[in-house]
C-alpha atoms as a PDB file:
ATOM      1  CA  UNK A   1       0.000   0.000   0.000  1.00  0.00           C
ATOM      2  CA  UNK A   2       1.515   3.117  -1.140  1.00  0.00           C
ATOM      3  CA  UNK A   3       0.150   6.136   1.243  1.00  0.00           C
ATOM      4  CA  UNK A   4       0.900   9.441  -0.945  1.00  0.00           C
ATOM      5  CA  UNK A   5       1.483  12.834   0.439  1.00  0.00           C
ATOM      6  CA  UNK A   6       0.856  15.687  -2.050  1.00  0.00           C
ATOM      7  CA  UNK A   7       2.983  19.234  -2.263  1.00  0.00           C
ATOM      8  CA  UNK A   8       1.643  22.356  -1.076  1.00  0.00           C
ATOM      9  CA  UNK A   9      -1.005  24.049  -3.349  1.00  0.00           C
ATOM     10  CA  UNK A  10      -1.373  20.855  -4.981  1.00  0.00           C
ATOM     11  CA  UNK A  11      -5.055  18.405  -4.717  1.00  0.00           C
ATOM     12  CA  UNK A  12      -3.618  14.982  -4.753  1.00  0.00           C
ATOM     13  CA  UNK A  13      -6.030  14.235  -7.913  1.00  0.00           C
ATOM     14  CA  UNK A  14      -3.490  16.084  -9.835  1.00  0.00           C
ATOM     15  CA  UNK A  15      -1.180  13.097  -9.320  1.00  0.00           C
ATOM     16  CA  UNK A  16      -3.562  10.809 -10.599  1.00  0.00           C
ATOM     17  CA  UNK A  17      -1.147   9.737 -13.461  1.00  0.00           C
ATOM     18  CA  UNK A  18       0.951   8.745 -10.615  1.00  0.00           C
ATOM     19  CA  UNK A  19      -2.049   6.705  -9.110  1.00  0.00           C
ATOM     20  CA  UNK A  20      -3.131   5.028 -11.809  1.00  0.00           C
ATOM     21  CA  UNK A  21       0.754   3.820 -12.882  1.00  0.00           C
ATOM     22  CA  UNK A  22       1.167   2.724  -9.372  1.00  0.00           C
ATOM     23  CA  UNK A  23      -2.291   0.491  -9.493  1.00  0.00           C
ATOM     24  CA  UNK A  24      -1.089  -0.743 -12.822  1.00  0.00           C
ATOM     25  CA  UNK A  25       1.810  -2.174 -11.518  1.00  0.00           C
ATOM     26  CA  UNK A  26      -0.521  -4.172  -8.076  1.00  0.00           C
ATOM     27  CA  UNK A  27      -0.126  -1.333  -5.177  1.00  0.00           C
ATOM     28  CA  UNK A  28      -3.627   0.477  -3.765  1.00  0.00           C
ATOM     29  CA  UNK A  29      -3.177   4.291  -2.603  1.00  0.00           C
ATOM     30  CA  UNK A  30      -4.058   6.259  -0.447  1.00  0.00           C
ATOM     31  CA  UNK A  31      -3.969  10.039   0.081  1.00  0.00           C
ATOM     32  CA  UNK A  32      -5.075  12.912   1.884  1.00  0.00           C
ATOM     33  CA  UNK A  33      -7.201  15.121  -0.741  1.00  0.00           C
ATOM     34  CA  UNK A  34      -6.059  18.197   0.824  1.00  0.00           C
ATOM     35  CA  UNK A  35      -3.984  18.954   3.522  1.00  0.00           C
ATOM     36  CA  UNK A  36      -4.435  21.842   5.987  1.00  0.00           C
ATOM     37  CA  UNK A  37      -8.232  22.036   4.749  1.00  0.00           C
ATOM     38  CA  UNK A  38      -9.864  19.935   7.262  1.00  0.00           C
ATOM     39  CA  UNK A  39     -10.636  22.445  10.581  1.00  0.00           C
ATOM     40  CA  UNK A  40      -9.792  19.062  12.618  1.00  0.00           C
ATOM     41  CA  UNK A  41      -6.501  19.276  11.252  1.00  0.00           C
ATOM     42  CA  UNK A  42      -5.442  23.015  10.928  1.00  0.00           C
ATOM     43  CA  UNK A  43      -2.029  24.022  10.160  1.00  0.00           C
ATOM     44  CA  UNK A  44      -0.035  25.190  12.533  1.00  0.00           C
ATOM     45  CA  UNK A  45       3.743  26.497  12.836  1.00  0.00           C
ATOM     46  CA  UNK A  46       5.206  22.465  13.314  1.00  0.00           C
ATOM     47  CA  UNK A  47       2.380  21.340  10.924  1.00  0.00           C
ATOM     48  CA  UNK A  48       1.689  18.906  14.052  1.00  0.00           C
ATOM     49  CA  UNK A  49      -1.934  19.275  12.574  1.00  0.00           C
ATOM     50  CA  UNK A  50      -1.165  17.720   8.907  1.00  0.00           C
ATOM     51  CA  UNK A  51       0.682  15.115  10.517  1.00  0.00           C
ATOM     52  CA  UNK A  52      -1.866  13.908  12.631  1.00  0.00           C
ATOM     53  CA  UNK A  53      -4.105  14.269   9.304  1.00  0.00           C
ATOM     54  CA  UNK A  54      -2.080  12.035   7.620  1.00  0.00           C
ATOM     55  CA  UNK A  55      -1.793   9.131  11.099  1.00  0.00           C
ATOM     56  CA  UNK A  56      -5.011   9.376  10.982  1.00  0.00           C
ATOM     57  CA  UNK A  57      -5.228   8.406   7.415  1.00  0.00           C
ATOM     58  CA  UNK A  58      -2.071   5.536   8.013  1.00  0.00           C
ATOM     59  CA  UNK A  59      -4.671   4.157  11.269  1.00  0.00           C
ATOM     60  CA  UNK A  60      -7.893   3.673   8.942  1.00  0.00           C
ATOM     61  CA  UNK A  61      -6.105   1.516   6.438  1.00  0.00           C
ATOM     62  CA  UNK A  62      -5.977  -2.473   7.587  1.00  0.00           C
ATOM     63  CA  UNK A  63      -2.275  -2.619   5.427  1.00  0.00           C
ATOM     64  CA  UNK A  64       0.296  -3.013   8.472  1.00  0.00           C
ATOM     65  CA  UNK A  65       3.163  -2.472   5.973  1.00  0.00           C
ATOM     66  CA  UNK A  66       2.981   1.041   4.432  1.00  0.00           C
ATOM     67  CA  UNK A  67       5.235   2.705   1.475  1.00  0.00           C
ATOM     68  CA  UNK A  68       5.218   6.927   2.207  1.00  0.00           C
ATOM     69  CA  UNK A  69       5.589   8.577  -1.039  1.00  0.00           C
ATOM     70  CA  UNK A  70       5.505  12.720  -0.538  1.00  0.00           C
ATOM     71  CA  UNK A  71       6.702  15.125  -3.672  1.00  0.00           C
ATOM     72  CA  UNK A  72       7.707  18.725  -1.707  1.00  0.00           C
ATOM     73  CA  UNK A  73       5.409  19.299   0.967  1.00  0.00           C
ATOM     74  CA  UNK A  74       4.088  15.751   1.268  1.00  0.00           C
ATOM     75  CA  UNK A  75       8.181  14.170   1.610  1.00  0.00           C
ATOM     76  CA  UNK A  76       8.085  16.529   4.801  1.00  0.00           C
ATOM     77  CA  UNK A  77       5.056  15.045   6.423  1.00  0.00           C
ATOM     78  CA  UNK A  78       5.745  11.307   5.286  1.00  0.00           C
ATOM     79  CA  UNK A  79       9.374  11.971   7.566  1.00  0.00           C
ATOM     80  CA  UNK A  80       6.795  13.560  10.326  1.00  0.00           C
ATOM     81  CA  UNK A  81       4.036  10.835  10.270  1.00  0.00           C
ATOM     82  CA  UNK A  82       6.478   7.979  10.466  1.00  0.00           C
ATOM     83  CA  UNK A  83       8.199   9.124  13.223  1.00  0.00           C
ATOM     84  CA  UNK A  84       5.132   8.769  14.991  1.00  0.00           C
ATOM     85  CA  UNK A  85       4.169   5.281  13.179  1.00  0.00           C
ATOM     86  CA  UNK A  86       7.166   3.538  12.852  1.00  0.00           C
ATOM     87  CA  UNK A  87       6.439  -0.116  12.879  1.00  0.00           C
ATOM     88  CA  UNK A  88       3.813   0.717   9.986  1.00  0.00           C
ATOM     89  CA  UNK A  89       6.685   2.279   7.957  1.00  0.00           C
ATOM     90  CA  UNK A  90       8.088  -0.478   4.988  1.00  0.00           C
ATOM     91  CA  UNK A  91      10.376   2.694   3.658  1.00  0.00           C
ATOM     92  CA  UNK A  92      10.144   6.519   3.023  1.00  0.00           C
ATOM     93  CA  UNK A  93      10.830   7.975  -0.877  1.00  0.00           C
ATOM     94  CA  UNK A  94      10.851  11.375  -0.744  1.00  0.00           C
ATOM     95  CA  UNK A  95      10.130  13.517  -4.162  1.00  0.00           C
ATOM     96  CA  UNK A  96      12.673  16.603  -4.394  1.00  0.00           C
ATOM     97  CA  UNK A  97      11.795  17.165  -0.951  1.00  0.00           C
ATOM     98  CA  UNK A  98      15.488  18.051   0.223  1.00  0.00           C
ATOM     99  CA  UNK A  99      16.179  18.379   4.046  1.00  0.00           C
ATOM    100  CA  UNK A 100      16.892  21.837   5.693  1.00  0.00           C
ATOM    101  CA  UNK A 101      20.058  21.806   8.281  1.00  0.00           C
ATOM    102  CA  UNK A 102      22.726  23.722   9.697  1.00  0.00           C
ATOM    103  CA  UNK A 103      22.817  27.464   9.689  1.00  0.00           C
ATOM    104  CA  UNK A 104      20.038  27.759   7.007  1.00  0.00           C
ATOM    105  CA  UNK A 105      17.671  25.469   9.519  1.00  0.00           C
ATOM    106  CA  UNK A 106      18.605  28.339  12.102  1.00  0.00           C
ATOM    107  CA  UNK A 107      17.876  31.761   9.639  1.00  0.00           C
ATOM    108  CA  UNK A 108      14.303  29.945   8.945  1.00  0.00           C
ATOM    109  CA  UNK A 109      13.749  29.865  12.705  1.00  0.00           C
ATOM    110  CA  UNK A 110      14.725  33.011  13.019  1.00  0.00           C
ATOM    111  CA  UNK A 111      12.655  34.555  10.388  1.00  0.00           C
ATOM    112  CA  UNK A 112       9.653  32.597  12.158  1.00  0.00           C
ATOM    113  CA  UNK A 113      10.115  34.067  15.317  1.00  0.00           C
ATOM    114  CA  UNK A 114      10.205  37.220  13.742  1.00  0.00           C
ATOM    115  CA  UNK A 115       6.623  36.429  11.983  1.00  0.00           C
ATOM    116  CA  UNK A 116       8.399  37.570   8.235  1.00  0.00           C
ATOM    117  CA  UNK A 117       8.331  34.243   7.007  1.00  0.00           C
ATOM    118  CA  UNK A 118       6.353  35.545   4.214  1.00  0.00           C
ATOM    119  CA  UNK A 119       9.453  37.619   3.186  1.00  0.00           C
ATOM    120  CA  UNK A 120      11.397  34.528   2.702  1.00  0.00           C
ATOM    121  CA  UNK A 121       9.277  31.917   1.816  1.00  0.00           C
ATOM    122  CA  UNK A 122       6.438  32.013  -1.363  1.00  0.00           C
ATOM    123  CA  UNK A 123       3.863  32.967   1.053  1.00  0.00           C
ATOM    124  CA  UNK A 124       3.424  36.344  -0.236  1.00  0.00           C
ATOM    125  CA  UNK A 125       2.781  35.849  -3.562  1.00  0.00           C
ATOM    126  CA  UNK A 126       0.776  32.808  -2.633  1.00  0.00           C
ATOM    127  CA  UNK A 127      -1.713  35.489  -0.815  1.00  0.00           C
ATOM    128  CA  UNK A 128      -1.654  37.099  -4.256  1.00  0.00           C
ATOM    129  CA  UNK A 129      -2.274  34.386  -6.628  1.00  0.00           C
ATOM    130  CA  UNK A 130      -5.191  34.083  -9.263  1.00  0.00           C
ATOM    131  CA  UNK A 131      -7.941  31.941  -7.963  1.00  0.00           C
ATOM    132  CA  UNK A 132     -10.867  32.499  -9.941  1.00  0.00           C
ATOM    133  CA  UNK A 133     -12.125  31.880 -13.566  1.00  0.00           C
ATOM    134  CA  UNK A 134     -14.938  32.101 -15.350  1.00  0.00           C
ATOM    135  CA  UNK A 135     -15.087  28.762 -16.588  1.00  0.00           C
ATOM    136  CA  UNK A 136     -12.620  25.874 -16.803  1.00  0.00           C
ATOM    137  CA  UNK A 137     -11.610  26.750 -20.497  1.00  0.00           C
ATOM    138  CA  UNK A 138     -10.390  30.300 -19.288  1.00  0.00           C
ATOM    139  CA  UNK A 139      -8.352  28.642 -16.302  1.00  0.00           C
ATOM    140  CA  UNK A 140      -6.841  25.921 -18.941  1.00  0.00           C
ATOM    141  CA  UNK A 141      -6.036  29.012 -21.197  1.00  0.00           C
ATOM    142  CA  UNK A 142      -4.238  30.952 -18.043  1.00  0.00           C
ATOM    143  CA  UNK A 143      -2.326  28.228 -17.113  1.00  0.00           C
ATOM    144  CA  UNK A 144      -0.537  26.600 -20.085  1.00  0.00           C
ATOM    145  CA  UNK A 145       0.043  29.992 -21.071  1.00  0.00           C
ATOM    146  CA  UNK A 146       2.853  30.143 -18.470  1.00  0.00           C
ATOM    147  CA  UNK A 147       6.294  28.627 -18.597  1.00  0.00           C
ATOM    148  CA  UNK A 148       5.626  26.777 -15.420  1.00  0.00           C
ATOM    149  CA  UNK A 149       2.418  24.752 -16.798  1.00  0.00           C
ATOM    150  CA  UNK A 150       3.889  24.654 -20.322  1.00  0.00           C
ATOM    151  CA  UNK A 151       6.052  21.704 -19.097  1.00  0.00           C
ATOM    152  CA  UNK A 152       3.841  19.884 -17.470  1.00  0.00           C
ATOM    153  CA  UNK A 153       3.054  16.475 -19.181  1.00  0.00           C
ATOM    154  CA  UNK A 154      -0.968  17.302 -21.178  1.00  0.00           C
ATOM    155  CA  UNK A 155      -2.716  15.191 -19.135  1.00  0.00           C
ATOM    156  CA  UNK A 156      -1.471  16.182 -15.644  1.00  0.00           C
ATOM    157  CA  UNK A 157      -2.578  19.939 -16.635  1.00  0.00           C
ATOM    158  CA  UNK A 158      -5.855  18.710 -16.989  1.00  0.00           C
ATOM    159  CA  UNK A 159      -5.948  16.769 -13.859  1.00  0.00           C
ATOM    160  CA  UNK A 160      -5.441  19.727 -12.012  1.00  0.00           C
ATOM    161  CA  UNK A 161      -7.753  22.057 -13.687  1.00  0.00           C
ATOM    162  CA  UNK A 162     -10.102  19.512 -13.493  1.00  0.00           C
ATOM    163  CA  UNK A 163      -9.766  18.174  -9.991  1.00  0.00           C
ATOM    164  CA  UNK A 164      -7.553  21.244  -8.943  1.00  0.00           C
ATOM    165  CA  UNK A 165     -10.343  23.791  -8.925  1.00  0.00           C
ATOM    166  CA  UNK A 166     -14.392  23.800  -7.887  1.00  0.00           C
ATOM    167  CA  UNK A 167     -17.506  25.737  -8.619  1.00  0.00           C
ATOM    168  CA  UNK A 168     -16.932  29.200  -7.197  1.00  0.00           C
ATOM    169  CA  UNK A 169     -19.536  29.888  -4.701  1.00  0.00           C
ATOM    170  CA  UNK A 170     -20.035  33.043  -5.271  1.00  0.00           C
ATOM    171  CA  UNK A 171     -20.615  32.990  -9.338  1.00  0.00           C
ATOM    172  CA  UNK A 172     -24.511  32.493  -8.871  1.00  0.00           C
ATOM    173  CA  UNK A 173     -24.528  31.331 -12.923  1.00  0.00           C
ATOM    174  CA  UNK A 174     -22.662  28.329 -11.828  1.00  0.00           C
ATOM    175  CA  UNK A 175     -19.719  28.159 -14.521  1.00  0.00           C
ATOM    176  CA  UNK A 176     -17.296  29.911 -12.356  1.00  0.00           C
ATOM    177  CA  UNK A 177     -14.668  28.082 -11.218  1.00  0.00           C
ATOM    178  CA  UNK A 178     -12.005  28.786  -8.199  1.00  0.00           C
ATOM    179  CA  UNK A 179      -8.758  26.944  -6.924  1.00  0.00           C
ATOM    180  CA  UNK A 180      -9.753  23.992  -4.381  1.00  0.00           C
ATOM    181  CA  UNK A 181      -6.731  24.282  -2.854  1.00  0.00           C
ATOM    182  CA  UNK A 182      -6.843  27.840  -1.033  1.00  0.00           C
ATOM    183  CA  UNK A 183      -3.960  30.827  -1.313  1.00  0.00           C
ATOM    184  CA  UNK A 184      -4.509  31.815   2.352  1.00  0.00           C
ATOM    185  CA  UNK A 185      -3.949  28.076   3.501  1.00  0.00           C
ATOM    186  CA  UNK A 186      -0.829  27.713   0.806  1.00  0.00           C
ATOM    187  CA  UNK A 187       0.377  30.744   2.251  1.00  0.00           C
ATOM    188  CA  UNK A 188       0.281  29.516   5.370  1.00  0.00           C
ATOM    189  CA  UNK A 189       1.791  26.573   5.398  1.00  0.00           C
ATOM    190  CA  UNK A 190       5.056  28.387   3.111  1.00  0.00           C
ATOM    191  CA  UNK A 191       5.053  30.456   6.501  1.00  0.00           C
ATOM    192  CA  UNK A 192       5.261  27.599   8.984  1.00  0.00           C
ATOM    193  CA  UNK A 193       7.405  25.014   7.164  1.00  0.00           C
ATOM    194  CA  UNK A 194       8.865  22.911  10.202  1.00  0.00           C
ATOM    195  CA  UNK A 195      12.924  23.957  10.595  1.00  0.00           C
ATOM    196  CA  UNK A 196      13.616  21.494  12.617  1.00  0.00           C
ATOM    197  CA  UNK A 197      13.395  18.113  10.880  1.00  0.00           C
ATOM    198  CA  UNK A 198      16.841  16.516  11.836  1.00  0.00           C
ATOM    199  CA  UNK A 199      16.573  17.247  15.239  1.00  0.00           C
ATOM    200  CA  UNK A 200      12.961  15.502  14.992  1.00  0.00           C
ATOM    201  CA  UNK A 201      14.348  12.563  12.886  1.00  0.00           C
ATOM    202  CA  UNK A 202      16.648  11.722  15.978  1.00  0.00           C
ATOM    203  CA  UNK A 203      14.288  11.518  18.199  1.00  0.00           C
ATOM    204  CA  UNK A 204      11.318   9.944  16.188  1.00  0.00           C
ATOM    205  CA  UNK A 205      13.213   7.383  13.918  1.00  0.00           C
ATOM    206  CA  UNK A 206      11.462   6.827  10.826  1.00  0.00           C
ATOM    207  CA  UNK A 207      11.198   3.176  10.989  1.00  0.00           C
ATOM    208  CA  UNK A 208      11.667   2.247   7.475  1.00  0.00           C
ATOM    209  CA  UNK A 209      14.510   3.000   4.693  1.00  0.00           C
ATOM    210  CA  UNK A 210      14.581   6.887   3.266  1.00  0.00           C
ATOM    211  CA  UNK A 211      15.193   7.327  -0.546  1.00  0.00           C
ATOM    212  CA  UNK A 212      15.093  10.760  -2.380  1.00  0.00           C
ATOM    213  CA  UNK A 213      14.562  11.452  -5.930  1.00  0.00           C
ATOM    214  CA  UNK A 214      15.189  14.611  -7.173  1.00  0.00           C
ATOM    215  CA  UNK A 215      14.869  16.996 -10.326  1.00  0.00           C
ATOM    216  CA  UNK A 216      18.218  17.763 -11.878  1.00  0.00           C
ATOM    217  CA  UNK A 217      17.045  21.194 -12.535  1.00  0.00           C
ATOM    218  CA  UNK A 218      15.109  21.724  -8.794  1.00  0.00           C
ATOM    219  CA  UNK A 219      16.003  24.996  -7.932  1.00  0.00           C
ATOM    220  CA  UNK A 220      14.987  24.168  -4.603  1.00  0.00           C
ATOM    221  CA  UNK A 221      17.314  21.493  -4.286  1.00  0.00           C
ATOM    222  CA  UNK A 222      20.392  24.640  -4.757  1.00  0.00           C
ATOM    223  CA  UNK A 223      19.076  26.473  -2.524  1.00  0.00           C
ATOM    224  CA  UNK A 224      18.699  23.919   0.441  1.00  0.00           C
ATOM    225  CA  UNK A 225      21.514  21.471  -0.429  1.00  0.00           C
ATOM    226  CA  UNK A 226      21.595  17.844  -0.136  1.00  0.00           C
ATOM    227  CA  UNK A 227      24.034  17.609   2.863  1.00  0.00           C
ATOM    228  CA  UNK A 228      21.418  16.377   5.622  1.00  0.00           C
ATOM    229  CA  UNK A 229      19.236  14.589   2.425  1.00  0.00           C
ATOM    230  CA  UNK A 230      22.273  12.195   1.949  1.00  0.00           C
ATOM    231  CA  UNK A 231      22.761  11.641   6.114  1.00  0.00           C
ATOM    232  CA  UNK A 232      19.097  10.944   6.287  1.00  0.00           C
ATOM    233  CA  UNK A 233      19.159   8.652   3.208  1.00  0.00           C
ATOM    234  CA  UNK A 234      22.527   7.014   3.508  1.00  0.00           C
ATOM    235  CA  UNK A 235      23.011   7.749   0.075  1.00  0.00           C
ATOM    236  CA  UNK A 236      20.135   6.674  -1.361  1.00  0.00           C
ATOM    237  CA  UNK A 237      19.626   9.502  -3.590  1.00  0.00           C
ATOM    238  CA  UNK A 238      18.923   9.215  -7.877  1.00  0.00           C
ATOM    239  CA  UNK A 239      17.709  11.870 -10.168  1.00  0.00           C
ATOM    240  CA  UNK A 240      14.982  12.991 -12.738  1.00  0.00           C
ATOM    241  CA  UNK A 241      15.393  15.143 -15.211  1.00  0.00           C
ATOM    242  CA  UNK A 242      12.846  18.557 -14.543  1.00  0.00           C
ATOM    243  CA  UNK A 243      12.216  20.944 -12.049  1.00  0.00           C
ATOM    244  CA  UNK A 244      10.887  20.789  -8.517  1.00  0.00           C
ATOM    245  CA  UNK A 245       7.522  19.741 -10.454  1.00  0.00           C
ATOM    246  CA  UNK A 246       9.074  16.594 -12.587  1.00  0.00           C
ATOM    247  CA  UNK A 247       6.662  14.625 -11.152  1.00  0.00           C
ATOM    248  CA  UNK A 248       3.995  16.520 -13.330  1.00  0.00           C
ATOM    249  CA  UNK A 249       6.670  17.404 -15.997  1.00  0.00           C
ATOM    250  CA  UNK A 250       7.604  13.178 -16.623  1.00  0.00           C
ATOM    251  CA  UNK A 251       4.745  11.287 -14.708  1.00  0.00           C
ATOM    252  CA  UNK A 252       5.471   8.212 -16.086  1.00  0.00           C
ATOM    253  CA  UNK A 253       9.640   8.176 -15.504  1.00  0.00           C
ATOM    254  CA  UNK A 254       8.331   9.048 -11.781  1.00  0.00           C
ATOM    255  CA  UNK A 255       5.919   6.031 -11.094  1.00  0.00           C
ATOM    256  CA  UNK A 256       8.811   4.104 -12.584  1.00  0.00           C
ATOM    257  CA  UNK A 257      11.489   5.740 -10.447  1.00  0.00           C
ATOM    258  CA  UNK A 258       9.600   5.150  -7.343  1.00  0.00           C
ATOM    259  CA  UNK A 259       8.708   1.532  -8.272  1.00  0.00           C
ATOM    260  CA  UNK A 260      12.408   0.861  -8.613  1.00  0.00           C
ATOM    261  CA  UNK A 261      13.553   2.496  -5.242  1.00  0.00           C
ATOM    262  CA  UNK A 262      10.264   0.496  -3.508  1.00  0.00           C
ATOM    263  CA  UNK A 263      12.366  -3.111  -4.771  1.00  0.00           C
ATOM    264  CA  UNK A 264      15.116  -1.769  -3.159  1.00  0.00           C
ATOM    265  CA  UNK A 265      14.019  -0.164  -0.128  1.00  0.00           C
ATOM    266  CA  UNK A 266      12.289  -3.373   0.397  1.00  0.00           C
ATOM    267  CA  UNK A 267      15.521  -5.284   0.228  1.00  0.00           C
ATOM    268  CA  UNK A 268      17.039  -3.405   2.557  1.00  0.00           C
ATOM    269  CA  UNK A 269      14.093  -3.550   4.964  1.00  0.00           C
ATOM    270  CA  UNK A 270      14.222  -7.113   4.598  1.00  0.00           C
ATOM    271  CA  UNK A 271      18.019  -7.280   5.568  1.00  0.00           C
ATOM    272  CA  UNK A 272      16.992  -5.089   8.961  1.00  0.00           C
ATOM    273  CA  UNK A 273      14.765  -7.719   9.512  1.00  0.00           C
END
């Protein structure tokens, strides 16, 4: 059973590709449609919130032996939630989700203690993003008009216009459409990202094996480093070609990717055993 974690901003029916490759090949899923949505499960500045959101989701499935897939966002919380489920952990593969440590862990905790977090993180212009359209042909036509979109495999970018957005409320002809996942609660969570993770890791073990796949061109991945990523992995670390978003960009290299990294994880669970 593979338990998915989606990035921030992102419905985890825009990974559906990812889904459906992953069924193909004889593994259910399971994910968490939205994180941070759920007023149970608010976030909060260690996202202790969308943890227990996704433990709760890891306690309703009768699987004792769980695969945590996250891309981003959703690594993050995989690392959290199995350091408070352990023994249901088989292994961890984290998607460009790189590790914050040293003296950049400290400026983010900083900067949060200050309350600017916006200033560093995408928060602000997550506050300012488009969220409304009057109908889903004008929001396809805004988004693969920019760069960002324009790489995304077809069928992913309709996945998340699709899935991605629902009827606006307040359009009373009933065409209007309007992102699902909301800019104040992506904002939010940019603001609160947890600085902290090593120090957590050490004290919650994950349980299971930790493997990373990144993009070759993640420009989060530069700016972070992979210094803690490789302690945390042991080296378990391979590469995609695309951005922070390759999973949307090659959908089918990543359900392959992962695949491969589950035979091996599971070998080296085994050999813990």
């Amino acid at each position: 059973m593979i338990v998915f974690s989606h990035a921030n901003s992102y419905s985890a029916a825009t990974y559906r590709q990812l889904f459906d490759g992953w069924r193909a090949a004889g593994h259910e899923v399971a994910a968490v449609e939205h994180f941070g949505h759920d007023a149970q499960f608010p976030v909060d500045r260690r996202w202790r919130g969308m943890t227990q959101q996704l433990t709760a989701l890891m306690d309703s499935l009768p699987q004792s032996c769980l695969w945590l897939v996250g891309h981003s966002m959703g690594g993050y919380l995989s690392l959290l939630a199995a350091g408070q489920r352990p023994e249901r952990v088989r292994g961890i593969i984290l998607l460009d989700s790189p590790i914050v440590y040293g003296w950049k862990s400290g400026l983010i905790g900083a900067v949060k203690a200050t309350g600017q977090m916006w200033r560093m993180s995408p928060a602000a212009a997550a506050e300012k993003r488009r969220d409304r359209w009057p109908n889903l042909g004008e929001a396809h036509r805004h988004f693969s008009a920019k760069p960002m979109f324009a790489r995304w495999h077809p069928d992913v970018l309709n996945d998340y216009i699709r899935f991605g957005t629902e009827q606006d409320p307040a359009d009373s002809v009933g065409a209007g459409r309007r992102l699902s996942f909301r800019p104040a609660i992506e904002a939010e969570i940019y603001s609160t990202v947890p600085h902290r993770l090593m120090s957590y890791l050490r004290l919650h073990p994950p349980g299971g094996p930790v493997a990373f796949i990144g993009g070759r061109r993640s420009r989060e991945i530069r700016q972070v480093g992979l210094a803690a990523t490789h302690r945390v992995t042991q080296g378990r670390i391979s590469w995609l070609e695309g951005s922070h978003l390759f999973p949307f960009e090659r959908p089918d290299e990543t359900v392959r990717e992962v695949l491969d990294w589950m035979q091996r994880l599971d070998a080296v669970a085994s050999q813990r055993e």
